[in-house]
Protein backbone atom coordinates (compact mmCIF):
# COMPACT_ATOMS: atom_id res chain seq x y z
CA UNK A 1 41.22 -14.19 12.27
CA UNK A 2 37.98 -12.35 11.50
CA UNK A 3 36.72 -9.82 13.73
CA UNK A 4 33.57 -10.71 14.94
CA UNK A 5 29.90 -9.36 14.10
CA UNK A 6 28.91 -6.89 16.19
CA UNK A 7 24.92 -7.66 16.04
CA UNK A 8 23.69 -5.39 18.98
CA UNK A 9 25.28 -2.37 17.36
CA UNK A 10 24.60 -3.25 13.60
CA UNK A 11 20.87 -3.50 15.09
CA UNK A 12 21.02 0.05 16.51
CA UNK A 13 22.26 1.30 13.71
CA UNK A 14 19.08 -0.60 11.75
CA UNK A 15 17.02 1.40 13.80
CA UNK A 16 18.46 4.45 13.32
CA UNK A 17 18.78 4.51 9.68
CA UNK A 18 14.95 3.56 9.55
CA UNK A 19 13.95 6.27 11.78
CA UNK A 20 15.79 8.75 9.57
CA UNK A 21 14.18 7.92 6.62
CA UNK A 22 11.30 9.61 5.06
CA UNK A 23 10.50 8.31 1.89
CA UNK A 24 9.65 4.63 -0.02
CA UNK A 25 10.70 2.98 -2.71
CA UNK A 26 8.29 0.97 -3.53
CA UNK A 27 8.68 -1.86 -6.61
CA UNK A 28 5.57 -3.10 -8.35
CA UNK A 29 4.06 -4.91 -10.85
CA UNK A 30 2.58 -2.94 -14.17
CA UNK A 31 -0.63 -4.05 -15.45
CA UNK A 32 1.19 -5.79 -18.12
CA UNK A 33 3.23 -7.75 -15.63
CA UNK A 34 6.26 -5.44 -15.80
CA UNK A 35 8.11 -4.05 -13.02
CA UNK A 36 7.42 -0.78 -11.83
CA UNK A 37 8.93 1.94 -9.65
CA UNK A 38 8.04 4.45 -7.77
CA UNK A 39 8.02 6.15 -3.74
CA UNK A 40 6.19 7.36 -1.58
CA UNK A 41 6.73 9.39 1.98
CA UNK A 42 5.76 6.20 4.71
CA UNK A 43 5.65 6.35 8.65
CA UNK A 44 6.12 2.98 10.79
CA UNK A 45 3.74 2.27 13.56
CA UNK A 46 3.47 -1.29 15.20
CA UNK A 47 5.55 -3.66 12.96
CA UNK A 48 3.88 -2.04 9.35
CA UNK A 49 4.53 0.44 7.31
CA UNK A 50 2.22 3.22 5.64
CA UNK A 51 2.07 5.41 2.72
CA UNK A 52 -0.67 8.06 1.86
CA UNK A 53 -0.82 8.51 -1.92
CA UNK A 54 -3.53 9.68 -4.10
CA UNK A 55 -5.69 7.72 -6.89
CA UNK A 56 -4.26 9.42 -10.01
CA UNK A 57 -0.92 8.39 -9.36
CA UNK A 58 -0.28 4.90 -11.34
CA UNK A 59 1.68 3.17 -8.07
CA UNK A 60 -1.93 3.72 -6.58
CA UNK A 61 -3.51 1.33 -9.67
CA UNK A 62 -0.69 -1.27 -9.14
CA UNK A 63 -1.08 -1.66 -5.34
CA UNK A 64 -4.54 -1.70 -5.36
CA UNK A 65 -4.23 -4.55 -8.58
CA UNK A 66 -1.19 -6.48 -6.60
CA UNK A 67 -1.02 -8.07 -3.47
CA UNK A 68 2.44 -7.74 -3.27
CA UNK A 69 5.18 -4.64 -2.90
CA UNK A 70 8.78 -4.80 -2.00
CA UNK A 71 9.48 -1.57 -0.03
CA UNK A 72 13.52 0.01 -0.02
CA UNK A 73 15.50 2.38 1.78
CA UNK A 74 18.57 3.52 0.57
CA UNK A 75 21.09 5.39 1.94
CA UNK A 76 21.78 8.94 0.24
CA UNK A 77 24.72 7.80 -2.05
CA UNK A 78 26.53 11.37 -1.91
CA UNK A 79 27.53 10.15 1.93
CA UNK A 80 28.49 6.49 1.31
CA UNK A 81 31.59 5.84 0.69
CA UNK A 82 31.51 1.80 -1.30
CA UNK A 83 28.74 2.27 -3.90
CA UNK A 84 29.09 -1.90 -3.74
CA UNK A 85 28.21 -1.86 -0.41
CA UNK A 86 25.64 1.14 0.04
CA UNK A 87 23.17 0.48 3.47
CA UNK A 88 20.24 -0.09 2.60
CA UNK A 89 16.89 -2.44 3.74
CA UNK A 90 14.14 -4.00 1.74
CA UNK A 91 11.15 -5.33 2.79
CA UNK A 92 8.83 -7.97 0.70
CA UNK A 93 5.32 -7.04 2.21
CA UNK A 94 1.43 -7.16 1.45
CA UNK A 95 -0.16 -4.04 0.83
CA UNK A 96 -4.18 -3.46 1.52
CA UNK A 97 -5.99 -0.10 0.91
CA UNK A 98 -7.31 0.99 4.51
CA UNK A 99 -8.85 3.74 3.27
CA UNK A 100 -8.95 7.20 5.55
CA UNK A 101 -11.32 6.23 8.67
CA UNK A 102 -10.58 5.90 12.09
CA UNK A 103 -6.73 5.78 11.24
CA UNK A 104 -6.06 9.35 13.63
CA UNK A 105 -2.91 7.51 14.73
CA UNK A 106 -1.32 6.67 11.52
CA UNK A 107 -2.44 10.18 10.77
CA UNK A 108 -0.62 12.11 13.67
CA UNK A 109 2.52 10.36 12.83
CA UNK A 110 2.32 11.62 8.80
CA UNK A 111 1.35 15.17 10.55
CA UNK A 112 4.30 14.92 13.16
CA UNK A 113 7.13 13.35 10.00
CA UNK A 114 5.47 15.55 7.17
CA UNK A 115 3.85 18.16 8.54
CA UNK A 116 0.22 18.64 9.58
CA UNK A 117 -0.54 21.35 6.80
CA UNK A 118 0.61 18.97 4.03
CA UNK A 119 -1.09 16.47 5.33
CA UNK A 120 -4.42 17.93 6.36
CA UNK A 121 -4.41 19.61 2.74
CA UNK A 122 -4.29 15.85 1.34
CA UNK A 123 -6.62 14.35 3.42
CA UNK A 124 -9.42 16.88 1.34
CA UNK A 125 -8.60 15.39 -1.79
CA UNK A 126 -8.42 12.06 -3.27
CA UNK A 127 -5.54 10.29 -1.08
CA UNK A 128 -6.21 6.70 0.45
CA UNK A 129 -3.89 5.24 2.70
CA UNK A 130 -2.48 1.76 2.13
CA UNK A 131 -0.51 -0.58 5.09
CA UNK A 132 2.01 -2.33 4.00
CA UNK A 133 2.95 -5.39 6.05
CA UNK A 134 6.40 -6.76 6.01
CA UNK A 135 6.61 -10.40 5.34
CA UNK A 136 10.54 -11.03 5.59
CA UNK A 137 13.49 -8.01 4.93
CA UNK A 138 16.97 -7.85 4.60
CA UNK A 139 19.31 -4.88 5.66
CA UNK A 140 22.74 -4.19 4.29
CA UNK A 141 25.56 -2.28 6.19
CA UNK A 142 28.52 -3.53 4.07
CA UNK A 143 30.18 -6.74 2.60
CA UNK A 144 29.46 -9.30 4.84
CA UNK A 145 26.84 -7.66 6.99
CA UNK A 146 23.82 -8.73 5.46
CA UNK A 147 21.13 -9.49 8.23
CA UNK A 148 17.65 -11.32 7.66
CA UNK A 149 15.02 -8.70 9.58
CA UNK A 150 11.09 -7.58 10.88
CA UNK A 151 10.56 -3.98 11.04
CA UNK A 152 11.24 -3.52 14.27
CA UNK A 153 14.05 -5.69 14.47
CA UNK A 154 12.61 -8.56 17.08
CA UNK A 155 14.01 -10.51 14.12
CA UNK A 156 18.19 -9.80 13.48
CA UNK A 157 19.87 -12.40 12.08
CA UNK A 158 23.41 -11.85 10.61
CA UNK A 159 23.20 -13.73 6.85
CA UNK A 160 26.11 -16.08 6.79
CA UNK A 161 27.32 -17.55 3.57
CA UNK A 162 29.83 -20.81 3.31
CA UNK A 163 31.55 -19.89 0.27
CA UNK A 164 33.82 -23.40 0.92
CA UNK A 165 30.32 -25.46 0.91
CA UNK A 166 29.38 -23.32 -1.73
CA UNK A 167 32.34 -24.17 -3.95
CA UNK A 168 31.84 -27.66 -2.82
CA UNK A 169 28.39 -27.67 -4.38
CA UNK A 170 29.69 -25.80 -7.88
CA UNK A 171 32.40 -28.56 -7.91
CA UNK A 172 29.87 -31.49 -7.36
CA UNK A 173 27.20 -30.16 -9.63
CA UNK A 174 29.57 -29.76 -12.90
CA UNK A 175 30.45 -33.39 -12.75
């Protein structure tokens, strides 16, 4: 018999591994349609995500050019133990340049997660700030503990697959 999901745990865990991450990987589109990526450090405040990056940097070009950005965290590899199976979440969002102005909040939480030097040092030269807002996500704890998320996790649905129906279909669709 299988053991059953624990959702209410694999949640808190969600939360947790988000709050200890610090940077973004962010996937793109080139301006010759190719994929692209990059990262950025990000903070989370109400549901979205943000990054601060600067103009030169060609992720910059491609978000502004792009509505679209998936956004990944990844657990650090040297502590997980199935490579297969690494935790990990990914968000599909849109991403619109905000620009610097009456974003103090966004900018307290950078100061408090990056430090206010960095940050203050940055905000004097050519750095925008883009919002990223999370359209659907998935997070990954293991085989069989896929879950279909929001940010905060209002959303937390354990992903179940039928592999019998599944079959069924392969079957059906070869005849």
């Amino acid at each position: 018999m299988k053991k059953p999901v624990d959702v209410k745990k694999n949640k808190e865990n969600y939360l947790q591994f988000i709050a200890n991450r610090k940077n973004l990987i962010l996937s793109l589109i080139d301006d010759e349609g190719k994929p692209f990526i990059s990262y950025a450090p990000f903070v989370k405040h109400e549901g979205k995500l943000y990054i601060y990056i600067s103009k030169i940097a060609e992720h910059y070009r491609y978000m502004e050019n792009n509505e679209f950005v998936d956004a990944l965290l990844i657990a650090d590899e040297s502590a997980t133990n199935n490579k297969f199976a690494t935790e990990r979440v990914r968000w599909n969002c849109t991403a619109s340049n905000i620009g610097n102005d009456g974003h103090e909040e966004i900018f307290e939480l950078f100061n408090a997660d990056h430090g206010a030097a960095m940050v203050n040092l940055l905000r004097g030269l050519d750095f925008s700030l883009f919002e990223l807002t999370p359209v659907q996500g998935r997070y990954v704890v293991g085989f069989g503990l896929a879950f279909d998320i929001d940010v905060d996790a209002n959303l937390f649905n354990h992903v179940v697959i039928d592999k019998k129906k599944d079959e069924e279909a392969t079957v059906q669709g070869s005849k």
